[in-house]
C-alpha atoms as a PDB file:
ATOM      1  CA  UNK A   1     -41.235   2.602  59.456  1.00  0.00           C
ATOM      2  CA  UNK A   2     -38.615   1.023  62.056  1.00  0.00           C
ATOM      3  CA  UNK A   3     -39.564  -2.189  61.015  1.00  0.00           C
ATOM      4  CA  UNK A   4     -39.678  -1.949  57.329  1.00  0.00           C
ATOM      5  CA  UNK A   5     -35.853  -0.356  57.786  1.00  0.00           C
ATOM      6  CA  UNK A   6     -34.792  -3.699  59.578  1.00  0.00           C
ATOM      7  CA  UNK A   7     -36.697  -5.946  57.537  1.00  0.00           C
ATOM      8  CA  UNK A   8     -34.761  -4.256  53.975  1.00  0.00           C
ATOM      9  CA  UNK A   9     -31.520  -4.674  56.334  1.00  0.00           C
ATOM     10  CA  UNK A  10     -32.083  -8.226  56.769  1.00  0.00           C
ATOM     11  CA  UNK A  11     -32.870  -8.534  52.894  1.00  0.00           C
ATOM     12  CA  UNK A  12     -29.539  -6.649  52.361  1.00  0.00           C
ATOM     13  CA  UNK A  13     -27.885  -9.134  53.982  1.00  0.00           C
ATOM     14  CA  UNK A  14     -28.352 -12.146  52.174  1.00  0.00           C
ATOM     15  CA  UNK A  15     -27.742  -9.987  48.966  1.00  0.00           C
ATOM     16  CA  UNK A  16     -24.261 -10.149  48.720  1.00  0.00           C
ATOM     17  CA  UNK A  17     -21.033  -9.470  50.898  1.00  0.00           C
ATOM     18  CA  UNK A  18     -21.711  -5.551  50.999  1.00  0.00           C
ATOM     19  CA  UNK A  19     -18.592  -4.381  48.841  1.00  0.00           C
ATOM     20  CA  UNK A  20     -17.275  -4.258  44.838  1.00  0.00           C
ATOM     21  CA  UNK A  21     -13.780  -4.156  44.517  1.00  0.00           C
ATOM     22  CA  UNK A  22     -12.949  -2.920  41.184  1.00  0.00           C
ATOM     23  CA  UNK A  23      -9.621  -4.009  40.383  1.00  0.00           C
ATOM     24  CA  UNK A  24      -9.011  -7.492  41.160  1.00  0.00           C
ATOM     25  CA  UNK A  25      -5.603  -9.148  39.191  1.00  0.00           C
ATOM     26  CA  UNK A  26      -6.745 -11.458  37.160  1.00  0.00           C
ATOM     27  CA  UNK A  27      -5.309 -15.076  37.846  1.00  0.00           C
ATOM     28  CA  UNK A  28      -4.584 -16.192  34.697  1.00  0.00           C
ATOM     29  CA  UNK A  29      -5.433 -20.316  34.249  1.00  0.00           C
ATOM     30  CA  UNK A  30      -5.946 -23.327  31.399  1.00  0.00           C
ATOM     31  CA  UNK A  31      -2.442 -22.081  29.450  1.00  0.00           C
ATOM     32  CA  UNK A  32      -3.504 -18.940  28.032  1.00  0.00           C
ATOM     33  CA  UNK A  33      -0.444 -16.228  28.695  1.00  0.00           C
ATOM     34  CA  UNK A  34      -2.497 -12.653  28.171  1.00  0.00           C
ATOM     35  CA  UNK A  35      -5.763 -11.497  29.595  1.00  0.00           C
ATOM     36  CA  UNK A  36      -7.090 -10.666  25.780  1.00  0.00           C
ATOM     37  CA  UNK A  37      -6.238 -14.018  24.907  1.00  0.00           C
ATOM     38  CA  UNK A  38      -8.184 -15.305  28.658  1.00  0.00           C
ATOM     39  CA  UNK A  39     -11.374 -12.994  27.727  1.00  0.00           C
ATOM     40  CA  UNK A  40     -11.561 -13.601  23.742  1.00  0.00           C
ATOM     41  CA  UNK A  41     -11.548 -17.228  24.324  1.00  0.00           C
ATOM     42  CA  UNK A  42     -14.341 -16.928  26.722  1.00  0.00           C
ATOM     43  CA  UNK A  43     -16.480 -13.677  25.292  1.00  0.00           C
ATOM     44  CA  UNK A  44     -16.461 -14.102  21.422  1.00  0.00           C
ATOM     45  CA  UNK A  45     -17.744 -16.956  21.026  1.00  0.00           C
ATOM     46  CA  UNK A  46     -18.926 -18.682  17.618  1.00  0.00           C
ATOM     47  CA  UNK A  47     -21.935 -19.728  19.202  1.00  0.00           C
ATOM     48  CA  UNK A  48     -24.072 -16.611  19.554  1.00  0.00           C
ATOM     49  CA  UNK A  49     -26.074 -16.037  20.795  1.00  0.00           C
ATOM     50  CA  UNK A  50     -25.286 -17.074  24.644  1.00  0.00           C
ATOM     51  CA  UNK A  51     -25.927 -16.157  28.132  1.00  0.00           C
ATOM     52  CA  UNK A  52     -24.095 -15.824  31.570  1.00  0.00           C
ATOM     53  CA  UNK A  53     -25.607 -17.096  33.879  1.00  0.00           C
ATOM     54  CA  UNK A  54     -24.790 -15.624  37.857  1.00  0.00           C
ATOM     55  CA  UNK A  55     -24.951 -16.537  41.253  1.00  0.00           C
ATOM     56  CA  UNK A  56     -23.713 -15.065  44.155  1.00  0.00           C
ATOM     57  CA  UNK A  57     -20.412 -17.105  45.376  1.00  0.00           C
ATOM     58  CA  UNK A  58     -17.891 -17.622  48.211  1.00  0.00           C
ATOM     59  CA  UNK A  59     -14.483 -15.885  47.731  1.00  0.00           C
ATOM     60  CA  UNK A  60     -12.815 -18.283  49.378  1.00  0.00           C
ATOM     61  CA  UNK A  61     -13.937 -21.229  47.148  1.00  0.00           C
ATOM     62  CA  UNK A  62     -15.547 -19.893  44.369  1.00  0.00           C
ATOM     63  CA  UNK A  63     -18.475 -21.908  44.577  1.00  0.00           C
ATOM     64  CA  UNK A  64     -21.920 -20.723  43.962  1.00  0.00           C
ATOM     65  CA  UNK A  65     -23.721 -19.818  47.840  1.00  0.00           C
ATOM     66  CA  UNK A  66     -26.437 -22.376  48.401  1.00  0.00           C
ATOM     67  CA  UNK A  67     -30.204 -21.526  46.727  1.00  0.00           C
ATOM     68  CA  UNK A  68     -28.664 -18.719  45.028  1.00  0.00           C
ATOM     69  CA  UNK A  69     -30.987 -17.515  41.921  1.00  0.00           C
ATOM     70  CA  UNK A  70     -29.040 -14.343  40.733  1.00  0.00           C
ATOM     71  CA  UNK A  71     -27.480 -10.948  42.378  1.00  0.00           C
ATOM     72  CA  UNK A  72     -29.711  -8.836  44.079  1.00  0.00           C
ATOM     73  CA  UNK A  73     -29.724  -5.259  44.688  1.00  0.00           C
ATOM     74  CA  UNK A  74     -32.076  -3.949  47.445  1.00  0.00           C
ATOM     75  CA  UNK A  75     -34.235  -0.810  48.125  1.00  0.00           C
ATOM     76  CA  UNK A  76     -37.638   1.242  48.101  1.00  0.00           C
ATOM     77  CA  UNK A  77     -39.355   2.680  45.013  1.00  0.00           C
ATOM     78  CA  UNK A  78     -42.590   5.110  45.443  1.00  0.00           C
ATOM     79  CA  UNK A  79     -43.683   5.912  48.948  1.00  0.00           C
ATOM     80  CA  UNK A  80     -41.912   2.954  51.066  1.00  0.00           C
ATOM     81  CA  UNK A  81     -42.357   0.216  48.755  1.00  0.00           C
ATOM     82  CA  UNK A  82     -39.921  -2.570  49.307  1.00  0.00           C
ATOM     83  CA  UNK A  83     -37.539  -3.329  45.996  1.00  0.00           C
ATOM     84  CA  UNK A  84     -35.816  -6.713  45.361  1.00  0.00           C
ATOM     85  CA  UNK A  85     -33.808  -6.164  41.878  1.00  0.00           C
ATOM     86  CA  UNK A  86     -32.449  -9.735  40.946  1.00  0.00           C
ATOM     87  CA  UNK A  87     -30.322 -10.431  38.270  1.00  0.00           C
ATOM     88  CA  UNK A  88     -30.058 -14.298  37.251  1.00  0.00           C
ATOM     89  CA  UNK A  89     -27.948 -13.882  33.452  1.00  0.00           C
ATOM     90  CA  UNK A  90     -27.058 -11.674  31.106  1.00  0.00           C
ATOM     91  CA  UNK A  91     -28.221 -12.821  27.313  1.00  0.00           C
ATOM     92  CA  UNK A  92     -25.608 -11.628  24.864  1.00  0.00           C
ATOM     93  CA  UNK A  93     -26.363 -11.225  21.090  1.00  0.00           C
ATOM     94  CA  UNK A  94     -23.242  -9.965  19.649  1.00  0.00           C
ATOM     95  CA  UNK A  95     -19.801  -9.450  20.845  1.00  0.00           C
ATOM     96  CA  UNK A  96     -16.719  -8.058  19.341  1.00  0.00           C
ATOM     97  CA  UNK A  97     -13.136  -6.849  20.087  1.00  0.00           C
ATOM     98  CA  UNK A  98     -11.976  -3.336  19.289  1.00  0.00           C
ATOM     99  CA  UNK A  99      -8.750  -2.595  20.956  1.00  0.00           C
ATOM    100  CA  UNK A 100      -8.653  -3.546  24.183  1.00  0.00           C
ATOM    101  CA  UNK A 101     -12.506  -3.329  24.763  1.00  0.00           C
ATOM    102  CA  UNK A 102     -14.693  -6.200  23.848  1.00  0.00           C
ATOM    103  CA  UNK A 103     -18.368  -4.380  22.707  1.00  0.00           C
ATOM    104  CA  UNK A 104     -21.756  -6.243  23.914  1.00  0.00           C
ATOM    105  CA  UNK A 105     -25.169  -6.539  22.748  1.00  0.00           C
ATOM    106  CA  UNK A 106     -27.417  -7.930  25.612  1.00  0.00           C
ATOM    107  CA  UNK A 107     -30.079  -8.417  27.159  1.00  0.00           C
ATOM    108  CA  UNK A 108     -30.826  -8.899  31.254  1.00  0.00           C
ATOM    109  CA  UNK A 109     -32.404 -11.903  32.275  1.00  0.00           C
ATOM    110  CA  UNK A 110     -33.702 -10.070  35.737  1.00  0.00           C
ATOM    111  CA  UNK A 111     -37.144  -8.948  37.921  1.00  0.00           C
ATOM    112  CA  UNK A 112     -37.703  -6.499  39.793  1.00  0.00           C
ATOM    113  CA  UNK A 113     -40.225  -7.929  42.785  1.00  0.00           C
ATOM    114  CA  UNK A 114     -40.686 -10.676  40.560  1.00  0.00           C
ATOM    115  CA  UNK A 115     -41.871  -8.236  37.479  1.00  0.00           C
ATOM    116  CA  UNK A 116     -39.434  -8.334  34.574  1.00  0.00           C
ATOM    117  CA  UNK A 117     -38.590  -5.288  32.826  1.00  0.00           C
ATOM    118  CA  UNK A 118     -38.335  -3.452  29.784  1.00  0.00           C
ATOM    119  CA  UNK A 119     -34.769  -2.514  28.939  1.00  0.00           C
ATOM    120  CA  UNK A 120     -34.944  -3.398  25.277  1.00  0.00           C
ATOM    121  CA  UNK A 121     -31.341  -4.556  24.038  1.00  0.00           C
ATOM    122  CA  UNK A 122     -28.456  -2.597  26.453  1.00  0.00           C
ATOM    123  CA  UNK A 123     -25.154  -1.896  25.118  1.00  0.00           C
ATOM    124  CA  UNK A 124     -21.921  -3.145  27.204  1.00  0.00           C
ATOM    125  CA  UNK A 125     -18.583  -3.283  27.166  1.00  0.00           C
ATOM    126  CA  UNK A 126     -15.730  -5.671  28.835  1.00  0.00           C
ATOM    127  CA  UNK A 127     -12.090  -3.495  28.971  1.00  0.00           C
ATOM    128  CA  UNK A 128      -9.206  -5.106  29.653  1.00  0.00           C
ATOM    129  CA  UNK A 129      -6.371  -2.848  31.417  1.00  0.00           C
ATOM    130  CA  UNK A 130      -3.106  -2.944  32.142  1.00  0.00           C
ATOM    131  CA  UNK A 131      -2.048  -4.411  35.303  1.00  0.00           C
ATOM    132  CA  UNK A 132      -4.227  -7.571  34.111  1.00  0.00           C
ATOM    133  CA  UNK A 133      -7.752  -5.902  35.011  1.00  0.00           C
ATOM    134  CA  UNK A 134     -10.172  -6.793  33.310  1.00  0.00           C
ATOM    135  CA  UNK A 135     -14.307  -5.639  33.877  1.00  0.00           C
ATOM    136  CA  UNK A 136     -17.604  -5.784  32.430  1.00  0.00           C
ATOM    137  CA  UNK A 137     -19.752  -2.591  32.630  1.00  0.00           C
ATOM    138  CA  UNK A 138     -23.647  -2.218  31.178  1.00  0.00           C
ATOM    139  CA  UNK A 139     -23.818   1.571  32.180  1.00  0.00           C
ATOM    140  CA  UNK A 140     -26.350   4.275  32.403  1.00  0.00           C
ATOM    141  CA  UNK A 141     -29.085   2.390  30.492  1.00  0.00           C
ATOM    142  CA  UNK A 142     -32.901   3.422  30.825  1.00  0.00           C
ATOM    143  CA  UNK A 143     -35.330   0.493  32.007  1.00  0.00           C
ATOM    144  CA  UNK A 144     -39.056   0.825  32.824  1.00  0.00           C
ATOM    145  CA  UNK A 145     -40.680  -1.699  35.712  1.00  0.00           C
ATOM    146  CA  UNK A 146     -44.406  -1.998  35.951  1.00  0.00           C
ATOM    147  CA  UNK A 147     -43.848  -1.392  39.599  1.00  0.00           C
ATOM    148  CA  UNK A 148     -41.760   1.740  39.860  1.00  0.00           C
ATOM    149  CA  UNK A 149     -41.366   3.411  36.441  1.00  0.00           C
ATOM    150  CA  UNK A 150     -38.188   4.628  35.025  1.00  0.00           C
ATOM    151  CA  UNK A 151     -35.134   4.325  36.212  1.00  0.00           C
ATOM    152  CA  UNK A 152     -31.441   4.266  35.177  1.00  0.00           C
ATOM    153  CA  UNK A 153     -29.595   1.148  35.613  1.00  0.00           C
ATOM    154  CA  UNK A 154     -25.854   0.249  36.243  1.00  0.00           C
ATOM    155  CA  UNK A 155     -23.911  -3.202  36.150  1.00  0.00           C
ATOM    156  CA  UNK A 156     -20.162  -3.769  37.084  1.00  0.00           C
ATOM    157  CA  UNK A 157     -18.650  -7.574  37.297  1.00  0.00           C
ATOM    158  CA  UNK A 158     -14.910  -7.028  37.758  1.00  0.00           C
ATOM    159  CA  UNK A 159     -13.059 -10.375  36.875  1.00  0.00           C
ATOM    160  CA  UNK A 160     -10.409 -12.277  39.723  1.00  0.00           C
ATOM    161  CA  UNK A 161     -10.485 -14.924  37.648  1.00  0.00           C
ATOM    162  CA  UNK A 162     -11.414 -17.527  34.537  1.00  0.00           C
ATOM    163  CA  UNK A 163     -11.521 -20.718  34.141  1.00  0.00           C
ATOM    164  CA  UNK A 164     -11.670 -21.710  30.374  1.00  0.00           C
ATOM    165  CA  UNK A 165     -12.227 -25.793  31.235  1.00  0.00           C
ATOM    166  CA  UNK A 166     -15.365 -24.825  32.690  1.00  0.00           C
ATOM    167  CA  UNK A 167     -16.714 -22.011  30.148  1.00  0.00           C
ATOM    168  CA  UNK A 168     -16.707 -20.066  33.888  1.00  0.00           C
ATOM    169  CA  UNK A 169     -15.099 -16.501  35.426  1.00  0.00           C
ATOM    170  CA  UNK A 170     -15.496 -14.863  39.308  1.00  0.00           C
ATOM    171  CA  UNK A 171     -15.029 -11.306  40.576  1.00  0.00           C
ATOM    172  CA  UNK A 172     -16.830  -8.443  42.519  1.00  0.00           C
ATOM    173  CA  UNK A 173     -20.187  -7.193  41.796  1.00  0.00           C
ATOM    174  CA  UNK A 174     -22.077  -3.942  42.031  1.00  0.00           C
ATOM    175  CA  UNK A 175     -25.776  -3.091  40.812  1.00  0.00           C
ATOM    176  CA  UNK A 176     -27.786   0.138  41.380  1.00  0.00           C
ATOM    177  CA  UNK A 177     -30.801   1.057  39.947  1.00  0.00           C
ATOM    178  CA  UNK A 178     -31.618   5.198  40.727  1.00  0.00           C
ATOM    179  CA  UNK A 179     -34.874   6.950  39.359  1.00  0.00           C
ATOM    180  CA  UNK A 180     -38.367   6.290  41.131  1.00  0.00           C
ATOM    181  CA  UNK A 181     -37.334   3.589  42.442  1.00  0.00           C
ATOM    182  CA  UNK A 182     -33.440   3.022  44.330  1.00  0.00           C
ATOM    183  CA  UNK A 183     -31.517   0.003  45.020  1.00  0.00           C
ATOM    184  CA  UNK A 184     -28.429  -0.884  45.705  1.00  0.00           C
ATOM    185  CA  UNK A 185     -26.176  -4.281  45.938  1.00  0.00           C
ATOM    186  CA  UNK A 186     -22.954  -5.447  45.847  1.00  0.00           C
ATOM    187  CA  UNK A 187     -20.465  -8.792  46.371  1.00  0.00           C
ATOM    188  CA  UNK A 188     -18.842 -11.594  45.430  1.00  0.00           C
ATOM    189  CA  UNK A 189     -20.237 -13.852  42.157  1.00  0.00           C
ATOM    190  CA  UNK A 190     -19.416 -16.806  39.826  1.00  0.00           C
ATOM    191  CA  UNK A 191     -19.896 -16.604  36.542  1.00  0.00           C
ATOM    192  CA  UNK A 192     -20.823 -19.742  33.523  1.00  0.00           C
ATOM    193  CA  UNK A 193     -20.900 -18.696  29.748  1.00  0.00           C
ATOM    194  CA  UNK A 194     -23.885 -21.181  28.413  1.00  0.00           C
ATOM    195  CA  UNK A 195     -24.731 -21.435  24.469  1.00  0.00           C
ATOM    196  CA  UNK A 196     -28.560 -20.497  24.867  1.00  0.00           C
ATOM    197  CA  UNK A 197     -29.247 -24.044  23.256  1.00  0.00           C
ATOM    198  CA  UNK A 198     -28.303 -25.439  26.747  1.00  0.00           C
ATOM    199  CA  UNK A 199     -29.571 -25.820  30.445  1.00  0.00           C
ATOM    200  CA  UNK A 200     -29.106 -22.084  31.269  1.00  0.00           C
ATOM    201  CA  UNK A 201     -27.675 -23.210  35.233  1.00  0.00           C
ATOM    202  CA  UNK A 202     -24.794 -24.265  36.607  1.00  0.00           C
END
């Protein structure tokens, strides 16, 4: 048992920098003057349907980390069974402003110890809020994993920053997974909107 508790430690640490901040400001770039304008310029696009593609970055440069493939969340399922959640993209169908909130249709592009699972299409949303925060949230959805049954699923990508020029945005993430199976993770990650009739990478 000691050693399966130091060998998810070491996983846990190459997951992500250990902490979501959920507020970021925004750093506004490319000309635009308003976060709605920032995030409807990048979000609704004409092109649907397209996907974001993730990796887990460096603050300091905002550069994707070397060999990154996704954010991961880490933890056991059934009795002691190691749990690697990694999330490489989000697919997204259909997108629309109303208000302040910009509504999603998606779909993960993730495994869970290399099995993918069966979420069916998840409903999102991206609010902006005053103060120039701005966040994505996919929120109390059911998904089923050959491995460890059902489970209830939460995303959160707040947004630092976006860079129209490169179709790109950064921020803090934080994904848990709770149900017969637990995992946690959480850091920093860069973000590319890709029209799905492109190389989905960076």
């Amino acid at each position: 048992m000691t050693f399966l508790v130091l060998g998810l430690g070491a996983l846990a640490s190459c997951g992500g920098t250990a902490r979501y901040i959920d507020s970021p400001v925004l750093r506004l770039q490319d000309g635009v003057s308003t976060p709605t304008e920032a995030v409807s310029s990048l979000f609704l696009q004409d092109t649907e349907p397209y996907t974001i593609v993730l990796c887990n970055a460096d603050p300091a440069t905002d550069t994707c980390v070397e060999s990154s493939t996704g954010l991961s969340a880490i933890g056991l399922g059934g009795v002691f069974l190691p749990l690697i959640m990694d999330l490489s993209g989000i697919e997204v169908n259909n997108a629309e402003l109303v208000e302040e909130t910009i509504r999603l249709k998606t779909r993960l592009v993730s495994t869970v110890n290399k099995i993918a699972p069966n979420c069916g299409d998840v409903a999102g949303k991206i609010n902006i809020r005053t103060g120039n925060i701005v966040n994505i949230e996919l929120a109390n959805f059911y998904c089923n994993w050959m491995a460890i049954g059902n489970v209830v699923t939460n995303i959160k990508l707040s947004i630092d920053g976006i860079s129209l020029k490169e179709q790109s945005f950064t921020g803090f993430y934080s994904l848990s997974l709770h149900g017969t199976g637990n995992a946690n993770g959480s850091g920093y990650y860069k973000a590319r909107v890709v029209s799905n009739r492109q190389t989905l990478s960076f």
